[in-house]
Each structure stands twice: as C-alpha cells, then as structure tokens.
Protein backbone atom coordinates (compact mmCIF):
# COMPACT_ATOMS: atom_id res chain seq x y z
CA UNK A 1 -73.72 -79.85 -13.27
CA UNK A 2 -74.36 -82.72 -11.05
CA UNK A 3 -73.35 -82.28 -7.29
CA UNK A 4 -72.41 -84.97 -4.75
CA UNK A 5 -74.64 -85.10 -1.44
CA UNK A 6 -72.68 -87.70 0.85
CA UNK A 7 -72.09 -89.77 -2.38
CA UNK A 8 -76.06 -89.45 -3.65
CA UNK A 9 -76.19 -87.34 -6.92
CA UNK A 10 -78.59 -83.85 -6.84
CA UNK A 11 -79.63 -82.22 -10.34
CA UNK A 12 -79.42 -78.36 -10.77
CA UNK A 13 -83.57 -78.53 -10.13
CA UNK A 14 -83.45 -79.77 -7.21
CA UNK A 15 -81.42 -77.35 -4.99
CA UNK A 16 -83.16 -74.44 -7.23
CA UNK A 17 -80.27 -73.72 -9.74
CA UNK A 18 -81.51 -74.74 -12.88
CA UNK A 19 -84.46 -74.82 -14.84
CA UNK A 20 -86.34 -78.19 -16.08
CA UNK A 21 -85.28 -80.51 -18.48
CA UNK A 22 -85.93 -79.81 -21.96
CA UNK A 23 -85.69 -75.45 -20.74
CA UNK A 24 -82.38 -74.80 -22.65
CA UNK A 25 -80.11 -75.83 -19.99
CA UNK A 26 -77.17 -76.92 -22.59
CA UNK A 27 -76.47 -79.82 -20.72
CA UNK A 28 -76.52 -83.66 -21.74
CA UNK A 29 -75.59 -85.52 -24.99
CA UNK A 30 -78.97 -85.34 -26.57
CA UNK A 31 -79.29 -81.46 -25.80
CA UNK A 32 -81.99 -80.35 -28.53
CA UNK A 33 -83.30 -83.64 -29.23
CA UNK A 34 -87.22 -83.48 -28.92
CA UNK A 35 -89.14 -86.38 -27.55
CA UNK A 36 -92.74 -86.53 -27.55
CA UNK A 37 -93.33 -89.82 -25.09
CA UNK A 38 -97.04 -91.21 -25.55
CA UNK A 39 -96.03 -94.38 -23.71
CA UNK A 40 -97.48 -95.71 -20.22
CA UNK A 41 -96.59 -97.90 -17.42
CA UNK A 42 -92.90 -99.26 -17.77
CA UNK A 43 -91.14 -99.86 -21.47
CA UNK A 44 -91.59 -97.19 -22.90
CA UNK A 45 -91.41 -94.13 -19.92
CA UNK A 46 -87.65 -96.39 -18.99
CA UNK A 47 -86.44 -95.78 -22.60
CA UNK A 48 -87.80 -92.07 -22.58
CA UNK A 49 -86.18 -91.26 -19.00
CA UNK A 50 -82.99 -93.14 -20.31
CA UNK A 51 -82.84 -90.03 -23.02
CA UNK A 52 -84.28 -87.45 -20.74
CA UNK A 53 -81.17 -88.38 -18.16
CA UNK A 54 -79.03 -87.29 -20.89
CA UNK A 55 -80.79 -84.67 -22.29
CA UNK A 56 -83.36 -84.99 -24.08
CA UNK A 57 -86.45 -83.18 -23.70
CA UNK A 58 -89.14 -85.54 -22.99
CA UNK A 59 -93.15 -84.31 -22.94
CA UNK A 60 -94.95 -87.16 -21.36
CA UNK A 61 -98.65 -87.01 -23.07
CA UNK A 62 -101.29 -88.82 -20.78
CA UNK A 63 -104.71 -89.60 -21.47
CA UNK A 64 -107.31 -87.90 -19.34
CA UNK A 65 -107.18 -90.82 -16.57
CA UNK A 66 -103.22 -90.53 -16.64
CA UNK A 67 -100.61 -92.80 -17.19
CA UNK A 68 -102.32 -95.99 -14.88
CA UNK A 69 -98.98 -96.38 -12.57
CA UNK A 70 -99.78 -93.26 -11.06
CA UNK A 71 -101.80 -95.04 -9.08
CA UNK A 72 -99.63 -98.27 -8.50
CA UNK A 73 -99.04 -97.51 -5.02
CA UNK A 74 -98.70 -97.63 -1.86
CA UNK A 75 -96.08 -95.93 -1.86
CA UNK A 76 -96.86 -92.79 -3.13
CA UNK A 77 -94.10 -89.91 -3.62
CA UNK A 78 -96.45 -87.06 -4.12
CA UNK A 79 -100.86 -87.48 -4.28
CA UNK A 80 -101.05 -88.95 -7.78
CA UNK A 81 -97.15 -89.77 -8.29
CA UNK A 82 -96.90 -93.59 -6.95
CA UNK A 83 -93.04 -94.39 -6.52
CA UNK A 84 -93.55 -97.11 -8.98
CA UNK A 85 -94.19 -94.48 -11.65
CA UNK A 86 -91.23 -91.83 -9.60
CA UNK A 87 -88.93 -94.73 -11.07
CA UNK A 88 -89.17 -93.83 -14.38
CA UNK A 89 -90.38 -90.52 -15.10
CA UNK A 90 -87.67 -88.44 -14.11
CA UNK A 91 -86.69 -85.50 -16.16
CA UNK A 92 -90.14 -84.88 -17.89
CA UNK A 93 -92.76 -82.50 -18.33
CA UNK A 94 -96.36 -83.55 -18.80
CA UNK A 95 -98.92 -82.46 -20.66
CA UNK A 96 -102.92 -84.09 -21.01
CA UNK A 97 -104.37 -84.90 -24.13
CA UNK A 98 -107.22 -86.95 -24.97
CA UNK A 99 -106.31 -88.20 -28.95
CA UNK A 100 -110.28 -89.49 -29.14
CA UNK A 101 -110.84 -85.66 -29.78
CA UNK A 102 -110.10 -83.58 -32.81
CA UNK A 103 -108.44 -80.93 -30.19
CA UNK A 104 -106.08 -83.39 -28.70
CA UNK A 105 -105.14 -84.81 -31.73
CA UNK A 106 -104.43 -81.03 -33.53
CA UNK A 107 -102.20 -80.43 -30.49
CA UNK A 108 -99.97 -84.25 -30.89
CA UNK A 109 -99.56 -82.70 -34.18
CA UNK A 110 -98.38 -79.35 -33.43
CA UNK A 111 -95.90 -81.20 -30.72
CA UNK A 112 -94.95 -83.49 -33.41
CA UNK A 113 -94.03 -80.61 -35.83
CA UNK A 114 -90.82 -79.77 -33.45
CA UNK A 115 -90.14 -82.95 -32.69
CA UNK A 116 -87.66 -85.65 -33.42
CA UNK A 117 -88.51 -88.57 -31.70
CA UNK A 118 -92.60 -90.37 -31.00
CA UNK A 119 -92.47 -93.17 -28.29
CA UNK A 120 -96.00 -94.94 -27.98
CA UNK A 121 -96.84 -98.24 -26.36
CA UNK A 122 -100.62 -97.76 -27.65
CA UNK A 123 -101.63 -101.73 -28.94
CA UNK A 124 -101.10 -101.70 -32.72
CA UNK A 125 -104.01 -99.93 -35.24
CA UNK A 126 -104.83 -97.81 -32.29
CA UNK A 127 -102.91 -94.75 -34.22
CA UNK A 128 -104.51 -95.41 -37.27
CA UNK A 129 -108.44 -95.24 -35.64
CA UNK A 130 -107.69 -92.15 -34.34
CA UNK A 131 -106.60 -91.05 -37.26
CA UNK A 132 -102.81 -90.61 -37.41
CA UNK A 133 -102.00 -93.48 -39.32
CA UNK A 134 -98.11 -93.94 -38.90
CA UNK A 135 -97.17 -94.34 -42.65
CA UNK A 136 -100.27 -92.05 -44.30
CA UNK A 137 -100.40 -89.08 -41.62
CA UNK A 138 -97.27 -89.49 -38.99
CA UNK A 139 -94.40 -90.72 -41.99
CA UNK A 140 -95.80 -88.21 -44.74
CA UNK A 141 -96.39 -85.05 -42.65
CA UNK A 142 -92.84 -85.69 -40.59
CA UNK A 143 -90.48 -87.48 -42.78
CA UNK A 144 -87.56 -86.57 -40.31
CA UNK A 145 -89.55 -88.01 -37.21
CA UNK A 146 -88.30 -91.07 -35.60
CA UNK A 147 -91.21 -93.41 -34.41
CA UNK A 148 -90.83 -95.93 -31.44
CA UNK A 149 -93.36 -98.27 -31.48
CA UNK A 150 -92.94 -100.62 -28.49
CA UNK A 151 -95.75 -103.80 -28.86
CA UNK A 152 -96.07 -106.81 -26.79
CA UNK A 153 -95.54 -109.40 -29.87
CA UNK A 154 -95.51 -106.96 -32.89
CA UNK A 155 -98.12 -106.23 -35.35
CA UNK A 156 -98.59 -109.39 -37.04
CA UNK A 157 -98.23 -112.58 -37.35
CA UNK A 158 -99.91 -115.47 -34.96
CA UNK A 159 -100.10 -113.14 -32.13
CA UNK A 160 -99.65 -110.01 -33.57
CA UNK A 161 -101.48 -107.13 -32.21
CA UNK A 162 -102.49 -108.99 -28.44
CA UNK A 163 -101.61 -107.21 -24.97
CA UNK A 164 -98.44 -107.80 -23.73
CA UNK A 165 -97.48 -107.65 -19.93
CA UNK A 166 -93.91 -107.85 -18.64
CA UNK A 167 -94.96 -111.20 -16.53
CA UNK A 168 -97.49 -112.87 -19.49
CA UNK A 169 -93.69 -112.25 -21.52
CA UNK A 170 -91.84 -114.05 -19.32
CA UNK A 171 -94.13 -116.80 -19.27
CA UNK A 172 -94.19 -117.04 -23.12
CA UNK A 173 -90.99 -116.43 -23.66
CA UNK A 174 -89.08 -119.19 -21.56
CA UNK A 175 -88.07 -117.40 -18.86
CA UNK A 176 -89.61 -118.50 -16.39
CA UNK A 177 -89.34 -122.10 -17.12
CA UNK A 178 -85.80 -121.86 -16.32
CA UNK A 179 -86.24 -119.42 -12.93
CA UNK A 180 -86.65 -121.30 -10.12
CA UNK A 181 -85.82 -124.86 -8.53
CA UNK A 182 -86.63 -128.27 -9.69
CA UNK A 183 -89.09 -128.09 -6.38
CA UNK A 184 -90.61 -124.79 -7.04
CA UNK A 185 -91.10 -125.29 -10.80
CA UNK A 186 -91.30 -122.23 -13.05
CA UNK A 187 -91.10 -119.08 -11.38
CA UNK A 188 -91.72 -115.49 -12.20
CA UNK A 189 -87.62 -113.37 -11.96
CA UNK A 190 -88.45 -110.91 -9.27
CA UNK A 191 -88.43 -107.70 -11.48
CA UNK A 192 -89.86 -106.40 -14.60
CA UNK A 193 -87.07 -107.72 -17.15
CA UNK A 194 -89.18 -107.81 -20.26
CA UNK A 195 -90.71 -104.53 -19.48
CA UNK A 196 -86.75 -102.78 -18.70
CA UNK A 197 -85.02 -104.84 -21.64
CA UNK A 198 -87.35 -103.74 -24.40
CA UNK A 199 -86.82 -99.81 -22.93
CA UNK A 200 -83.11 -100.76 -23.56
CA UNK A 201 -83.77 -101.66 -27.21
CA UNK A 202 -86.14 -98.84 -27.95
CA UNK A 203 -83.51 -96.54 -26.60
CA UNK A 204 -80.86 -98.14 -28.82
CA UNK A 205 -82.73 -98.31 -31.37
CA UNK A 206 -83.85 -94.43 -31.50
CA UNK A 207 -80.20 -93.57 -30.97
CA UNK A 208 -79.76 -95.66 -34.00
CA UNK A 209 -82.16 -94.57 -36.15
CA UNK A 210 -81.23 -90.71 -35.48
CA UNK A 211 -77.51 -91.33 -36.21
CA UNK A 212 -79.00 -92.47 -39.72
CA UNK A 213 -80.99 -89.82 -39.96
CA UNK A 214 -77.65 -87.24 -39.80
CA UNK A 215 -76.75 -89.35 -42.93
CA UNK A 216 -80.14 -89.43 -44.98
CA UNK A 217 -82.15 -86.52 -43.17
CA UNK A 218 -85.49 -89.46 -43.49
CA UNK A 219 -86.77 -90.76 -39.95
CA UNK A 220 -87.86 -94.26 -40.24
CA UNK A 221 -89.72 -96.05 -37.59
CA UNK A 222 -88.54 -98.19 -35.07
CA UNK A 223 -90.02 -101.51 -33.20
CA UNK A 224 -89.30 -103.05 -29.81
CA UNK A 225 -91.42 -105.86 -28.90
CA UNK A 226 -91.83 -106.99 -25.58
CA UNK A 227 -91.62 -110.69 -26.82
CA UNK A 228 -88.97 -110.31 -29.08
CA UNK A 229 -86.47 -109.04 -26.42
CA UNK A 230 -87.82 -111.60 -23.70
CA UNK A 231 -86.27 -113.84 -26.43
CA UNK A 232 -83.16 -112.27 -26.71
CA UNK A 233 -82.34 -112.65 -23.17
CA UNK A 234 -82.63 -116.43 -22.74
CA UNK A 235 -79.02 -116.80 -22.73
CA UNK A 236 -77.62 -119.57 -22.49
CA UNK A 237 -80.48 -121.31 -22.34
CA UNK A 238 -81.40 -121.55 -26.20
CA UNK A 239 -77.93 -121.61 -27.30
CA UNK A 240 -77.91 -124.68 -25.35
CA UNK A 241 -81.23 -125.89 -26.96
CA UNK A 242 -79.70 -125.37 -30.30
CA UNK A 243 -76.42 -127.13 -29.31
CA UNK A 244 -78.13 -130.38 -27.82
CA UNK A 245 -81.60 -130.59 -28.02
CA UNK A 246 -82.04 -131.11 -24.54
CA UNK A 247 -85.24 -128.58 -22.83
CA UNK A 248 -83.91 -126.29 -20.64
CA UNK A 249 -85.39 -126.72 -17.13
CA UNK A 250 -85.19 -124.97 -13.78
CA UNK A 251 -81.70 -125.09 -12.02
CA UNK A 252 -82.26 -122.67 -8.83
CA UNK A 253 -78.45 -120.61 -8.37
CA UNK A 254 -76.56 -123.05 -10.56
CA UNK A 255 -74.99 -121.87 -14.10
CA UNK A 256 -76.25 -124.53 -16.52
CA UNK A 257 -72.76 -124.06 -18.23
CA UNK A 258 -70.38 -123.56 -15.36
CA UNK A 259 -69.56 -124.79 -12.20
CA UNK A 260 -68.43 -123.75 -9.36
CA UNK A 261 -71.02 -120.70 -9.99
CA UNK A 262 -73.63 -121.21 -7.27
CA UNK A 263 -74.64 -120.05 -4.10
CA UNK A 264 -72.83 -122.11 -1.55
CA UNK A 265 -73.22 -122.42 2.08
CA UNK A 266 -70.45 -121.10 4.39
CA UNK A 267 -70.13 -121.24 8.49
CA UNK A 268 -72.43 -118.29 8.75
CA UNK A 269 -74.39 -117.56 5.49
CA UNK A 270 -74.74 -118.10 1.71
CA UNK A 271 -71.98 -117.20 -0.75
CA UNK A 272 -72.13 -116.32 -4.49
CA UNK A 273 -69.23 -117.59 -6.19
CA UNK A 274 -68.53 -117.74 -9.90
CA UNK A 275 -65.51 -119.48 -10.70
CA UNK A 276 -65.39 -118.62 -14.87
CA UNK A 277 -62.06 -121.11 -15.44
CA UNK A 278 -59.30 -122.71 -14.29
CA UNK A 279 -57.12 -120.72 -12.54
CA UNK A 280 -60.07 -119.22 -10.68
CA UNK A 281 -60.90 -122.70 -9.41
CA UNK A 282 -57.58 -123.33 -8.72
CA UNK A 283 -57.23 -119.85 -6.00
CA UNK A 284 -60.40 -120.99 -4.76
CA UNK A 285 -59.61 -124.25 -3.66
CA UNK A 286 -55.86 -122.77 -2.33
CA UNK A 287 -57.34 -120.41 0.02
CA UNK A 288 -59.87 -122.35 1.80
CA UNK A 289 -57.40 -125.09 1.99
CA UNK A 290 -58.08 -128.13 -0.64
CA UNK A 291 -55.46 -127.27 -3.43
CA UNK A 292 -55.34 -130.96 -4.08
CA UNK A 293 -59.30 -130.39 -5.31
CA UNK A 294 -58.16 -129.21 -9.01
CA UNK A 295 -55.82 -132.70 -9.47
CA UNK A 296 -59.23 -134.74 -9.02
CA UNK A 297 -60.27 -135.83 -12.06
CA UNK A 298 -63.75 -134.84 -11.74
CA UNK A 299 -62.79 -131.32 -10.93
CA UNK A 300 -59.88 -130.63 -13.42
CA UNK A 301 -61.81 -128.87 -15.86
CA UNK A 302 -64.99 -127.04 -16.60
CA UNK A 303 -66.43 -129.49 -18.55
CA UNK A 304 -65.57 -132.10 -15.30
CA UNK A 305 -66.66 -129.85 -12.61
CA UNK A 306 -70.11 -128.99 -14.50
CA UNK A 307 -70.80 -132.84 -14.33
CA UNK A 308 -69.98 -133.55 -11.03
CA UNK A 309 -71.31 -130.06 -9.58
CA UNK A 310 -73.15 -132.11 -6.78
CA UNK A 311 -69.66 -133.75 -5.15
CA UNK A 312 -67.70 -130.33 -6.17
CA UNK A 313 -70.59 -128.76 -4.04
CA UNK A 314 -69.95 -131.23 -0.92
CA UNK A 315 -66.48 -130.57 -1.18
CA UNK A 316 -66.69 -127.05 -0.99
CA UNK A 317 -69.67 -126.35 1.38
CA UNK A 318 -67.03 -128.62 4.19
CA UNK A 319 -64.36 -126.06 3.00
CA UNK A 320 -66.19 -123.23 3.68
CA UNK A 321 -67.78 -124.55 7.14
CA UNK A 322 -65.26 -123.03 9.30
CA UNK A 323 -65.39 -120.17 8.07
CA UNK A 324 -67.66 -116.49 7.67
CA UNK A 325 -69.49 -115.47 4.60
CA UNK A 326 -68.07 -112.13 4.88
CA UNK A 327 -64.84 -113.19 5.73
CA UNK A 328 -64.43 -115.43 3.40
CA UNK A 329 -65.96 -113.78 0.35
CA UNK A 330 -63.10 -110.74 1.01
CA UNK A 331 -60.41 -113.25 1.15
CA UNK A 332 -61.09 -115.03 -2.23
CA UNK A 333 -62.26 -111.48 -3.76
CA UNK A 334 -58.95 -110.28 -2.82
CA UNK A 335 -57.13 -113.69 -4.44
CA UNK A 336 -59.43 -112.74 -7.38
CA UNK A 337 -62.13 -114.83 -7.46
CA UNK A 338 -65.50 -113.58 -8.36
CA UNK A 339 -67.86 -113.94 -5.30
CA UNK A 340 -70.08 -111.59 -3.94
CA UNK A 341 -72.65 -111.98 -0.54
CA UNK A 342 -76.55 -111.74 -1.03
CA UNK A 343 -77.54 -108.29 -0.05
CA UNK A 344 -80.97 -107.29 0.90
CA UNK A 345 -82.47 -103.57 -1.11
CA UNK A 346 -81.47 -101.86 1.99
CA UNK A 347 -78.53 -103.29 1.94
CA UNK A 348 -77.70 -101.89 -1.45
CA UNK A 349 -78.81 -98.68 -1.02
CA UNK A 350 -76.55 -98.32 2.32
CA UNK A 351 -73.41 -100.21 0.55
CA UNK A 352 -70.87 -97.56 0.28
CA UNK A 353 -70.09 -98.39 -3.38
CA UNK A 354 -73.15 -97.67 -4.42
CA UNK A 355 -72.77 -94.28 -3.38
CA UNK A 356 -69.34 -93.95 -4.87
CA UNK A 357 -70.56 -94.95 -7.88
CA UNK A 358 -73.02 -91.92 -8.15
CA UNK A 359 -76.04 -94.33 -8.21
CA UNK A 360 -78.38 -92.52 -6.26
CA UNK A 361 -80.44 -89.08 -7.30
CA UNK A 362 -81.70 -87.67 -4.37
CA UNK A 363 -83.72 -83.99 -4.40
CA UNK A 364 -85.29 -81.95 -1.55
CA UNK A 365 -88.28 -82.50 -2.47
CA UNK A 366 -88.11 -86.08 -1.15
CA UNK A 367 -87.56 -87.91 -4.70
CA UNK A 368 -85.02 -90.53 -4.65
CA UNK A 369 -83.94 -92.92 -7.65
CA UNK A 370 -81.36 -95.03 -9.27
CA UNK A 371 -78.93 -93.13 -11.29
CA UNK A 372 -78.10 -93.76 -15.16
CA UNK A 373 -75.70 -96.51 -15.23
CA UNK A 374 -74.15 -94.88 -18.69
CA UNK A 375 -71.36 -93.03 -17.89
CA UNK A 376 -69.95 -90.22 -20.31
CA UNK A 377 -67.29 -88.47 -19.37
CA UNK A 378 -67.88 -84.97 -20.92
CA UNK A 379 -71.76 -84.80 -20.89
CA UNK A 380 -72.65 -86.86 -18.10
CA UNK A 381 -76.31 -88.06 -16.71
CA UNK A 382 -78.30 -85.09 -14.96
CA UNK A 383 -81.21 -84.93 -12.43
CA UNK A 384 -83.42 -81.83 -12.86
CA UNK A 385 -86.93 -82.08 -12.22
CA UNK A 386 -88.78 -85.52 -10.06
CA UNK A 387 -91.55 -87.07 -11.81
CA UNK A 388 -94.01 -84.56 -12.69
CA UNK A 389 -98.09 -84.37 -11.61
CA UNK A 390 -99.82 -84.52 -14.26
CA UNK A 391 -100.79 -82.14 -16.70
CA UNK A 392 -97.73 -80.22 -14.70
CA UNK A 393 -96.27 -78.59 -17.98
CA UNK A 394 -95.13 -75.19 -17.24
CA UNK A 395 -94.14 -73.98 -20.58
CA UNK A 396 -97.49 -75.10 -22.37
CA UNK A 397 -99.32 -72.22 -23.86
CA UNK A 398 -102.60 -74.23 -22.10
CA UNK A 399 -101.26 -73.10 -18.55
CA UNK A 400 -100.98 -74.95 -15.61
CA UNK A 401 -103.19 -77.83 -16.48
CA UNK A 402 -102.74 -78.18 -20.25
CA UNK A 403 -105.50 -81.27 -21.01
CA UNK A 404 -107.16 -81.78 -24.21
C-alpha cells in the first residue's frame, strides 16, 4: 500500500518493500492486465502510466536509440532518464527491440501472445512495412488483443497519415487562435494539452474496449488522434461558432460566455474570480461593499454583465483597490464565491493542499511526480518503480539489457 511522507505519496518500491509493477504484487484495479506500450514521447507513455498507476503491467518497447525524450533535458533524473520523460514513465519496465529485424519482431510477438493491450504512436502503415499488419497479422493471430493506435490526424482522409506534434495540433485545431490577448494574437497554452488529452482518450478508450471484450471475448482496435481530441476541447468556443457564426478570437483571462470570470486587479495583486450566476455576483458585490452593483441594469444578469464586462471590470477593480489579493480572495471564498490567486509551480508544489490531496510521489531514489488524480477507494493509485533506464527489464529472459 501507499504510505504518506509529510503528505507526498511513496510506492512499496521505493522504500524496498515491494517488487516492480507488473511482478504479481496484487495491487491496483487493472491487476493482470498486460500492456505492451510501443509508444514514444508524450500521448501514448501518459495513457500507459495512467494504467500502470493502477495496475497494469506496462513493458515499454524502445527502439535501439530509445524513446527520444530521454534526452529532452536538462534536467535529467538519472544519465539517460530526462525529467521530461520521469513524468510519464512511471511504473514500467523496459525492454529494447529493434522491429526492422526479424529477431525483434519474433520477440513483439511472443510479448503480444500474453498480452491484452498494444499502445503504438508509430505514423500509420509503419506496422504493416514491418510486417505486422494490424488486421492480417496483429487482429488474426490475437483476436482478444486490444490495439491503441494513437495518430496525429488518423489514417486517412486529407491529412491522414502526416506527423502530428502536440503544438502543430494546437495550431490546427483552433486553439491557439483563441489563447492569448487581442495584443499578443494567437498564442501557444503553456503545456502539452493535445499530447495529455489524447492519452486521456486512449486510456478511456482501452478501458472501454476491454469491458467489451468481458462481453464478446474479440479485442477490437482503438484510435485516438491527436487532432481529433484538440477538437474536442475547444469548448465553448465552437459551440459558440455553431450558435452565431461569429469567429472566435483571442480574449486573454476573460470567459467568452461569462462575466465576472477574469483576472482582476486588487490593492496588491491579481485575482481569479469566476462568478458562474447570480447569487454568486450578488455575494461578490456584498462583501467588497457595492451591493447596489446587481440592481444596475447592465449588471443584473449574465447575459448583461457579459456585455458590459469592461464597466463591470472598472467597477470592481475600484472595489477591490483597498484591499489584498490574499485577503480578499479568502473572504469571498469563504462567502462562496469561486476565486482562486495565481500561483507560481513552486508555489503549487509547497501549497499544503496539494499535499493533502496525495498529489505528490516521491521515492529515495530522488524521483518525484504528480500523483493519479483518479481516486478509487478500494484499489487506489500506487508508485513502485521511477522511470526505468532503458533496456532495464529485470524479468526478461535477455538479461539485464534485453535489445533486439
């Protein structure tokens, strides 16, 4: 079981009571699931880790030059572990195989024969030149075996089969035509969305796909494409394209939909605040002294507010003036409205709900990462092994280095 380290949480493996994931440990909901992870840089190792978190047993397969964000560093955790690829490779052994060989294909295949889940990221027909064709070798020698194929843009159509990077995504998908300011114009969102959203979907949609399987004993395969989820997440902003016609364009802090939801300037420091109706607007504007504000008839509704964000904001900002951000954002968080300050990664890490919340894996070795957000209450999220050298596969009949 998990153990508490002044609020951080510490797997079995790393204070030397258990054995690696995947050993037999009987612990996690996917205990005996099987996961043979071909995938590289940052979809496809976040959906695998999501299952090895919980479970699963996850062999990482790299290709003789290794998975490339071993090398993504400075920082490095260990000589050829870069902490960008420590952040999602928890959990997993690793084994080297070269599939451009007969040998390193015979081994995938004697992997695959226990397995229950593939996860690949290779760019589409790449399977089939090597000769494991998905449907004609993978599908007819493993009819139980799910198959996670996660693409940039799919197989087909107009831009079927191209590369696909987390940042080309966002560009191609909207999303960064609504990030930013007016004055700054598109800009990239700070973190790999695309990339982590798509591991989401793969995940859900192997946990889907094996539920069936309990039903109709067939595997089936399953696709997450980088483009396809970038879509998925432009919320609002395309229902409101749908609804009006009107292009979405950049709108810095400010909710296209509701207002006040903003960052707003107080005596001291910025402010989030997202006022979601009414009665929220209505506490606001009591503590900090205006409860005449939600009687204006610019400001008596959402709708009203929304038009006239830009004299709500003036309104507010002299409001707030007088007083501290931190102050003032426990006062209306303790009236109950939604409002949080802007804190920095340090900031985070130090915040002392983070640590109640469990949301920190820390092991002796020096590994630290950000815990599973899914909470279960009977087979909970455990930390076992750090992100593996490579080739590090201790229970592979090749030894110590198994690469083929």
């Amino acid at each position: 079981m998990n153990a508490m380290v002044d609020g951080a949480v510490t797997g079995p493996g790393a204070v030397g009571e258990g054995s690696g994931a995947g050993a037999g440990s009987g612990w996690g909901a996917l205990q005996g699931t099987v996961v043979v992870d071909l995938s590289r840089v940052l979809g496809g190792p976040y959906c695998t880790q999501i299952l090895a978190d919980h479970g699963a047993t996850v062999i990482k397969i790299e290709p003789p030059a290794g998975d490339e964000t071993r090398s993504w560093g400075p920082p490095n955790l260990f000589e050829d572990v870069s902490w960008y690829f420590a952040g999602a490779n928890r959990n997993k052994t690793s084994m080297t195989l070269d599939l451009r060989t007969d040998a390193g294909r015979e081994m995938l295949l004697e992997l695959l024969a226990d397995a229950d889940v593939l996860v690949e990221n290779f760019k589409p027909g790449s399977l089939t030149r090597w000769g494991l064709d998905p449907e004609e070798v993978l599908a007819a020698r493993f009819p139980r075996l799910v198959h996670c194929s996660i693409t940039g843009f799919g197989e087909d159509g107009p831009l079927g089969g191209l590369p696909g990077y987390d940042a080309v995504v966002q560009a191609m998908a909207g999303l960064m035509s609504v990030n930013g300011t007016p004055e700054s114009g598109p800009t990239r969102i700070g973190m790999p969305v695309v990339d982590m959203v798509t591991g989401l979907n793969a995940a859900i949609g192997i946990l889907m796909a094996l539920h069936e399987r309990a039903r109709s004993g067939r595997g089936q395969r399953v696709e997450s494409a980088l483009f396809d989820c970038g879509l998925s997440v432009m919320h609002p902003h395309l229902p409101n394209h749908f609804g009006t016609g009107a292009v979405p364009a950049p709108t810095g802090n400010d909710h296209p939909n509701i207002a006040p939801y903003s960052t707003y300037a107080t005596g001291d420091g910025d402010l989030f605040i997202t006022v979601g109706n009414d009665r929220q607007f209505a506490r606001l504007c009591e503590e900090v002294g205006r409860g005449e504000l939600p009687a204006d008839p610019r400001f008596s509704s959402n709708p009203q507010r929304s038009m006239h964000r830009d004299e709500l904001r003036a309104e507010l900002e002299a409001a707030f003036a007088t007083r501290g951000a931190e102050e003032l954002g426990a006062a209306l968080m303790a009236a109950g409205v939604p409002c949080g300050p802007i804190l920095s990664a340090d900031q985070v890490v130090a915040h002392p709900h983070t640590r109640h919340r469990g949301m920190l894996v820390e092991m002796e070795n020096g590994y630290r990462g950000i815990a599973s957000p899914v909470k279960l209450s009977r087979t909970p999220a455990e930390y076992h092994t750090p992100p593996p050298p490579q080739g590090a596969d201790p229970t592979s009949s090749q030894g110590a280095d198994p690469t083929v």
